[in-house]
PDB file of N, CA and C in Angstrom:
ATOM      1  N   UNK A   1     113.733  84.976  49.336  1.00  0.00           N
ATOM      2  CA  UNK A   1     114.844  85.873  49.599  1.00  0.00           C
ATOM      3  C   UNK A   1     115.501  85.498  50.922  1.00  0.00           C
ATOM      4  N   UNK A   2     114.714  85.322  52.135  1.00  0.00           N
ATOM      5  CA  UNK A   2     114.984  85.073  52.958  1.00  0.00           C
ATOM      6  C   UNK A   2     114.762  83.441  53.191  1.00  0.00           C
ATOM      7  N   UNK A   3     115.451  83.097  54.324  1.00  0.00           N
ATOM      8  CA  UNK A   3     115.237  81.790  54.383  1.00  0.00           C
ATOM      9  C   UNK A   3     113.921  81.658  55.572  1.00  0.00           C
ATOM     10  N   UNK A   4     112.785  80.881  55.420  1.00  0.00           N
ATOM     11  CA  UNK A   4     111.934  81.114  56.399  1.00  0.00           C
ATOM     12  C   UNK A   4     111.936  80.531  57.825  1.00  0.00           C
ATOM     13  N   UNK A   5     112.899  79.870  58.167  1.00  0.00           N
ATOM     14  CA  UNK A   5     113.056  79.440  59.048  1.00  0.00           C
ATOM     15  C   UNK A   5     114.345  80.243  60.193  1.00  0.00           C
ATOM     16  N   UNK A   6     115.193  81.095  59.939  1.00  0.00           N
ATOM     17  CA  UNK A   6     115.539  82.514  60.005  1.00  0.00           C
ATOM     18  C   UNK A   6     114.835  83.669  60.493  1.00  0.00           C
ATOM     19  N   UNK A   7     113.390  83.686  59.418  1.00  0.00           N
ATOM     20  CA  UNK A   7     112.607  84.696  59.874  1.00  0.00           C
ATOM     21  C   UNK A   7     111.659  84.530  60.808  1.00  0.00           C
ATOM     22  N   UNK A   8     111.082  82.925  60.587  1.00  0.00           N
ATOM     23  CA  UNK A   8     110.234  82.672  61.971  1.00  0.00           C
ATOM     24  C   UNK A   8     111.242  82.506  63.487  1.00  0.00           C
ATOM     25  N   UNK A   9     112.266  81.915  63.360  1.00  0.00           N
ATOM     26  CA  UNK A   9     113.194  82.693  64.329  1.00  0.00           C
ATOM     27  C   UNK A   9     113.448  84.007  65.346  1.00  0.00           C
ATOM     28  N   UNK A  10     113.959  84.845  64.281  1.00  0.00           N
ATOM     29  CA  UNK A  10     113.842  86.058  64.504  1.00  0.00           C
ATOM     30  C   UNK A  10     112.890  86.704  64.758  1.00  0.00           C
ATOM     31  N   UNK A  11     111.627  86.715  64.217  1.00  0.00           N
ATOM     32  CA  UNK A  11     110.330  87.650  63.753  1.00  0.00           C
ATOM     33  C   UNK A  11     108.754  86.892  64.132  1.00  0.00           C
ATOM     34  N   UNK A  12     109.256  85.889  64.340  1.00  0.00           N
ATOM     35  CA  UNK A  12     108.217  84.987  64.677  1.00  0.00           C
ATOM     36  C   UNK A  12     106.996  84.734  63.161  1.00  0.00           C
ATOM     37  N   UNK A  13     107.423  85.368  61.938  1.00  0.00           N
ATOM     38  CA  UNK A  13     106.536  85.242  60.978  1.00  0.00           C
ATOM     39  C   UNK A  13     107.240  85.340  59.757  1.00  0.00           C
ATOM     40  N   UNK A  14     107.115  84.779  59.068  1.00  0.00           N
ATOM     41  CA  UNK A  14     107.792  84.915  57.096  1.00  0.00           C
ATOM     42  C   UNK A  14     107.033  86.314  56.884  1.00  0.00           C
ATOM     43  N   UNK A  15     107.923  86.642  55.838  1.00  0.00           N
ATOM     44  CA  UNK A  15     107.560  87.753  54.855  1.00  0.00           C
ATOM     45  C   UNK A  15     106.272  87.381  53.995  1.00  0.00           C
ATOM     46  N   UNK A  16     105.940  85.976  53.700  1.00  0.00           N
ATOM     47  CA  UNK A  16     104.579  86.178  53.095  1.00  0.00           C
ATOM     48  C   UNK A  16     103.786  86.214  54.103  1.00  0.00           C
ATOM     49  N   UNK A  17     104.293  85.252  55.232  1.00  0.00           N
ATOM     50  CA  UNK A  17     103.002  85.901  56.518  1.00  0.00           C
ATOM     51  C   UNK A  17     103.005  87.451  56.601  1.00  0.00           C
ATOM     52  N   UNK A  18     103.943  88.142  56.237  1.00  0.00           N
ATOM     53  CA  UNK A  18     103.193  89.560  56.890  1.00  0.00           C
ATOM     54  C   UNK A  18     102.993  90.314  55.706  1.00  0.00           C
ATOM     55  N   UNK A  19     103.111  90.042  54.622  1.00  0.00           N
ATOM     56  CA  UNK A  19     102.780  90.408  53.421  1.00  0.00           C
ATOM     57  C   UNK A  19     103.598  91.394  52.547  1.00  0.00           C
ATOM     58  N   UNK A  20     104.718  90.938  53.269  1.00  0.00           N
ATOM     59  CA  UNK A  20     105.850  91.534  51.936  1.00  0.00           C
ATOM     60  C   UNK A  20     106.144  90.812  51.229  1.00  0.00           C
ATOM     61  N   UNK A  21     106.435  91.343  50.059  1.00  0.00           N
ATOM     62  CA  UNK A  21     106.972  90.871  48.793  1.00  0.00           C
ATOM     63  C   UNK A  21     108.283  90.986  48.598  1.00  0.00           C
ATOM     64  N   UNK A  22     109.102  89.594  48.378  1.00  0.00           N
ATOM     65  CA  UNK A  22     110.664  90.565  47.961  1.00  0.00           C
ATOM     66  C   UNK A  22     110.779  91.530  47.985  1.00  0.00           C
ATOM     67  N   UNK A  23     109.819  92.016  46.562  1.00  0.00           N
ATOM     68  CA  UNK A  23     110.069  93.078  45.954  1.00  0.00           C
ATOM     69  C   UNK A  23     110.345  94.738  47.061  1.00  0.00           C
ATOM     70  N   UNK A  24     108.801  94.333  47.448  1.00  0.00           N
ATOM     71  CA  UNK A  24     108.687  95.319  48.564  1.00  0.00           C
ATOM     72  C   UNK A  24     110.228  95.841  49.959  1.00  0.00           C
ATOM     73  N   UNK A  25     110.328  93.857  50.435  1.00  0.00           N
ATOM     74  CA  UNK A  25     111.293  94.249  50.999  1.00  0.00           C
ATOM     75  C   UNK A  25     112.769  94.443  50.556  1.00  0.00           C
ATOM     76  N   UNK A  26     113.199  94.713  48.810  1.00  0.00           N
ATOM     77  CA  UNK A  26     114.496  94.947  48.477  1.00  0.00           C
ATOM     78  C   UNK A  26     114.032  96.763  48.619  1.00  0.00           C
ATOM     79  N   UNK A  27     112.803  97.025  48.477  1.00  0.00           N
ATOM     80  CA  UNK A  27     112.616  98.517  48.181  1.00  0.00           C
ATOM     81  C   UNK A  27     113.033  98.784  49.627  1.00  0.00           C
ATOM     82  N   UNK A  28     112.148  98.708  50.769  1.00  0.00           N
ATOM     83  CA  UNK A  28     112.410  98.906  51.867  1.00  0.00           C
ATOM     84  C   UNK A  28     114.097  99.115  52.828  1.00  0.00           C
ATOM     85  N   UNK A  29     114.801  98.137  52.262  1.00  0.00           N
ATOM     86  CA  UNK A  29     116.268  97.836  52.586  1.00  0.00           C
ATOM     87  C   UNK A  29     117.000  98.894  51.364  1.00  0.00           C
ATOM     88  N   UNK A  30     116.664  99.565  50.109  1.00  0.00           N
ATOM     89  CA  UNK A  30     117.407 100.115  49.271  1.00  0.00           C
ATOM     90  C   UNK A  30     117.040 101.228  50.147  1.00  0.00           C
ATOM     91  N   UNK A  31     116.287 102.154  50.200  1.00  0.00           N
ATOM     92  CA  UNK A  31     116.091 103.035  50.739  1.00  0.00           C
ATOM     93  C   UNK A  31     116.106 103.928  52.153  1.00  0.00           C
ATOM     94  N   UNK A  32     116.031 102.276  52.968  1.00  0.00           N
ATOM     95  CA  UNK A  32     116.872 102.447  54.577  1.00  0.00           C
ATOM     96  C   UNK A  32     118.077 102.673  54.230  1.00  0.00           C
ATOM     97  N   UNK A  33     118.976 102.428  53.305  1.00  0.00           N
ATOM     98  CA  UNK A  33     120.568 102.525  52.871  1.00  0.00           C
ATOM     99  C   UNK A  33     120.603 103.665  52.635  1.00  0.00           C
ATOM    100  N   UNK A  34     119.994 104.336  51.826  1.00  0.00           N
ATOM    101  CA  UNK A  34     120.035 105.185  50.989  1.00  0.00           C
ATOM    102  C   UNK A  34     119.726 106.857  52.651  1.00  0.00           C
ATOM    103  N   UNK A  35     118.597 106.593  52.736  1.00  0.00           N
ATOM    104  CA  UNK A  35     118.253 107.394  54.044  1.00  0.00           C
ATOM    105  C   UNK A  35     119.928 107.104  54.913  1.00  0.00           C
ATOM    106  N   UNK A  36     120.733 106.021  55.677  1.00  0.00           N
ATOM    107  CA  UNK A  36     121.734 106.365  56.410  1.00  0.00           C
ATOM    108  C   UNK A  36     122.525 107.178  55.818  1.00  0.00           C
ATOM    109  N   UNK A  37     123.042 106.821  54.449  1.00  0.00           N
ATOM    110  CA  UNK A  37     123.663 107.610  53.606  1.00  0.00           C
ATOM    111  C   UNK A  37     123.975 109.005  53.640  1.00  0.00           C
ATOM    112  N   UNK A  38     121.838 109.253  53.042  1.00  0.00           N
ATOM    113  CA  UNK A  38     122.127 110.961  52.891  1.00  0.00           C
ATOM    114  C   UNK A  38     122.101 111.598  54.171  1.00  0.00           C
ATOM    115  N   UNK A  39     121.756 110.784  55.327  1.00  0.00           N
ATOM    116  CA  UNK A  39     121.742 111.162  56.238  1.00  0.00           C
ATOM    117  C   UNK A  39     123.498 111.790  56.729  1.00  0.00           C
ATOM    118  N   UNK A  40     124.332 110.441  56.495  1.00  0.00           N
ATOM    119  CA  UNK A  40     125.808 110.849  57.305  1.00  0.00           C
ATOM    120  C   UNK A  40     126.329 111.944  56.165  1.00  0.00           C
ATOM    121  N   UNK A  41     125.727 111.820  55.311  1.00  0.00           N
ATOM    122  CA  UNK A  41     126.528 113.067  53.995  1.00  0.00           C
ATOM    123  C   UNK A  41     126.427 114.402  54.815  1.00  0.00           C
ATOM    124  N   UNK A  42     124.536 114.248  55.111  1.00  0.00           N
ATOM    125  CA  UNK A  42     124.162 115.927  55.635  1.00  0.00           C
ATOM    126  C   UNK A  42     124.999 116.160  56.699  1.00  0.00           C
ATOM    127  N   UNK A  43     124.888 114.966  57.821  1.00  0.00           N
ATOM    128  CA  UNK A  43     125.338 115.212  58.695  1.00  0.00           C
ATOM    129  C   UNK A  43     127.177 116.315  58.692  1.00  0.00           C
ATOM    130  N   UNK A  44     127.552 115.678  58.063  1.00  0.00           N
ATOM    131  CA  UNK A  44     129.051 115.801  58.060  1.00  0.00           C
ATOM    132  C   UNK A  44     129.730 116.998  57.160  1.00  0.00           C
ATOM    133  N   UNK A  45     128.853 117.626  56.462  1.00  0.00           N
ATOM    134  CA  UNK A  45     128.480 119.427  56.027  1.00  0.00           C
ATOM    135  C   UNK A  45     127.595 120.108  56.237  1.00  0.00           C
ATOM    136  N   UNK A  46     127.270 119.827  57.684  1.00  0.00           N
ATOM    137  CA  UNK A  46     126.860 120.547  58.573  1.00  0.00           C
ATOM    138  C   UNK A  46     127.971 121.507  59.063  1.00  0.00           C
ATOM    139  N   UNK A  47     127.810 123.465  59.146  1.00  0.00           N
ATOM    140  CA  UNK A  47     128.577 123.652  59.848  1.00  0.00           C
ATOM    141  C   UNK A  47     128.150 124.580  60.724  1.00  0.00           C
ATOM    142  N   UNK A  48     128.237 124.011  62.050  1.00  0.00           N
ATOM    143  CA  UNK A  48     127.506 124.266  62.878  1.00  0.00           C
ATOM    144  C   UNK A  48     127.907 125.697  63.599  1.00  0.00           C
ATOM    145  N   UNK A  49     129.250 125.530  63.263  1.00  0.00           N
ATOM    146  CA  UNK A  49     130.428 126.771  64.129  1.00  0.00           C
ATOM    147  C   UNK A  49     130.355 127.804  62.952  1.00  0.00           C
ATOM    148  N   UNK A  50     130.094 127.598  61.597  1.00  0.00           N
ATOM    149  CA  UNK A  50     129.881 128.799  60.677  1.00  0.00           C
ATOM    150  C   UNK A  50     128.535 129.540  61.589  1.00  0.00           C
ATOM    151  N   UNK A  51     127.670 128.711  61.089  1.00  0.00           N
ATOM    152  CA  UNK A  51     125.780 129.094  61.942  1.00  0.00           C
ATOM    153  C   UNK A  51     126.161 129.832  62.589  1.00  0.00           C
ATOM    154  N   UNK A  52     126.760 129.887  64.180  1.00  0.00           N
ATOM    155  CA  UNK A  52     126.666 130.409  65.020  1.00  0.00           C
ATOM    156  C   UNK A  52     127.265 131.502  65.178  1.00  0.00           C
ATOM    157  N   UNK A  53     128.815 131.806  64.144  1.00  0.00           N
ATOM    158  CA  UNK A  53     129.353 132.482  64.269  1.00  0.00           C
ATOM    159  C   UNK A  53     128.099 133.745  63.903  1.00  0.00           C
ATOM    160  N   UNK A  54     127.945 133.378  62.470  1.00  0.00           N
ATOM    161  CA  UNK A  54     126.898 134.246  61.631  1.00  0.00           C
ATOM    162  C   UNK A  54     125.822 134.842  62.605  1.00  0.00           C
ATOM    163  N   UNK A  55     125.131 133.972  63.542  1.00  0.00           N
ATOM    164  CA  UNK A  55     123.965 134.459  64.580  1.00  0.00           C
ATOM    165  C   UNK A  55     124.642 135.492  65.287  1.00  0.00           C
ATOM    166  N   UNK A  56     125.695 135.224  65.797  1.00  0.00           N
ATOM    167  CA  UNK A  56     126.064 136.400  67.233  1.00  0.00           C
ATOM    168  C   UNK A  56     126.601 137.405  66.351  1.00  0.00           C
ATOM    169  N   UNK A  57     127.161 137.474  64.911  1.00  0.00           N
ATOM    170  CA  UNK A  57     127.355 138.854  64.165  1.00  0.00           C
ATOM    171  C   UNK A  57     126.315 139.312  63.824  1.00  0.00           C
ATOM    172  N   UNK A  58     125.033 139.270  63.257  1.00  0.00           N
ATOM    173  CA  UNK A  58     123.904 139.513  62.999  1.00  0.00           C
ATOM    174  C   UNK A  58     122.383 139.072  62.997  1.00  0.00           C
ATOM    175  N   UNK A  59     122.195 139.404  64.595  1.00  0.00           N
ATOM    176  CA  UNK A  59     121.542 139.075  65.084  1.00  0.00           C
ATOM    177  C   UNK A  59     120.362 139.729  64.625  1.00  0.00           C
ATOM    178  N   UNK A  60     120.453 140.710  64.104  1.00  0.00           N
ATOM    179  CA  UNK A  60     119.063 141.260  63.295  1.00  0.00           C
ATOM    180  C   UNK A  60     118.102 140.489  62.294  1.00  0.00           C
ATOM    181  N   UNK A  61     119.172 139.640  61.203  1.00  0.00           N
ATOM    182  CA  UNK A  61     118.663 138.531  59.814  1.00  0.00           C
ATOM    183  C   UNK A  61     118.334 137.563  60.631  1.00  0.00           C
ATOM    184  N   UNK A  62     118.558 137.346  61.621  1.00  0.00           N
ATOM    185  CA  UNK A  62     117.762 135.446  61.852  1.00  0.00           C
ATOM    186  C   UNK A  62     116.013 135.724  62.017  1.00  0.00           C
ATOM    187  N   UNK A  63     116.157 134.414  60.983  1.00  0.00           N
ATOM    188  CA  UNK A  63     114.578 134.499  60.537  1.00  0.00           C
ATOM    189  C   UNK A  63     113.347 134.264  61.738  1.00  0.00           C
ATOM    190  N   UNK A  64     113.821 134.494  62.549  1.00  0.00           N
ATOM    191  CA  UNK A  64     113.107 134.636  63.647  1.00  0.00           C
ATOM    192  C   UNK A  64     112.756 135.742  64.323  1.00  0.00           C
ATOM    193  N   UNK A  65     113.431 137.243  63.893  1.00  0.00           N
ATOM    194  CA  UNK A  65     113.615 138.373  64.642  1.00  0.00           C
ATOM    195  C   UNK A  65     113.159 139.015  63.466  1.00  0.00           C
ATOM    196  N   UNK A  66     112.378 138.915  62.146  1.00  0.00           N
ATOM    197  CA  UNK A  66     111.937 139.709  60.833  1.00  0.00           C
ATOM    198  C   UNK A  66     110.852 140.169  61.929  1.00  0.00           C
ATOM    199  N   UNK A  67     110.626 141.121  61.774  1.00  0.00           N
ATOM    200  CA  UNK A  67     109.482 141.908  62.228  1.00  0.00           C
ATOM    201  C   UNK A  67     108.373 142.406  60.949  1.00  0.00           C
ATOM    202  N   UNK A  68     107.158 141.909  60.735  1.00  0.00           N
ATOM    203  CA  UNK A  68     105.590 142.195  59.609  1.00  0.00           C
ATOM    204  C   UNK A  68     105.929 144.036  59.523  1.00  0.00           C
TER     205      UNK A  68
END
């Protein structure tokens, strides 16, 4: 996948030296993608100024102030 002379470069070791597999590292790289992703999605319907408004109107419901 990689070229090994690239990775001993960079990394000082090939992917079979450290014992990934392609396979392993296409999983690894799909899912780092995937994590920035859902990450900037959440990020960006986040609303942070709704939250707060909601806290300083009713300050009684935040789930921190339920009293047993």
């Amino acid at each position: 996948m990689f070229n090994s002379q690239i990775m001993k470069y960079y990394l000082g070791l090939t992917t079979s030296e450290m014992g990934i597999s392609p396979w392993l590292l296409a999983i690894i790289i799909f899912f780092g993608l995937l994590f920035i992703i859902a990450f900037g999605l959440s990020s960006k319907n986040m609303d942070s100024d709704g939250i707060m408004n909601w806290m300083m109107k009713k300050p009684e419901e935040w789930i921190g102030n339920k009293k047993p």
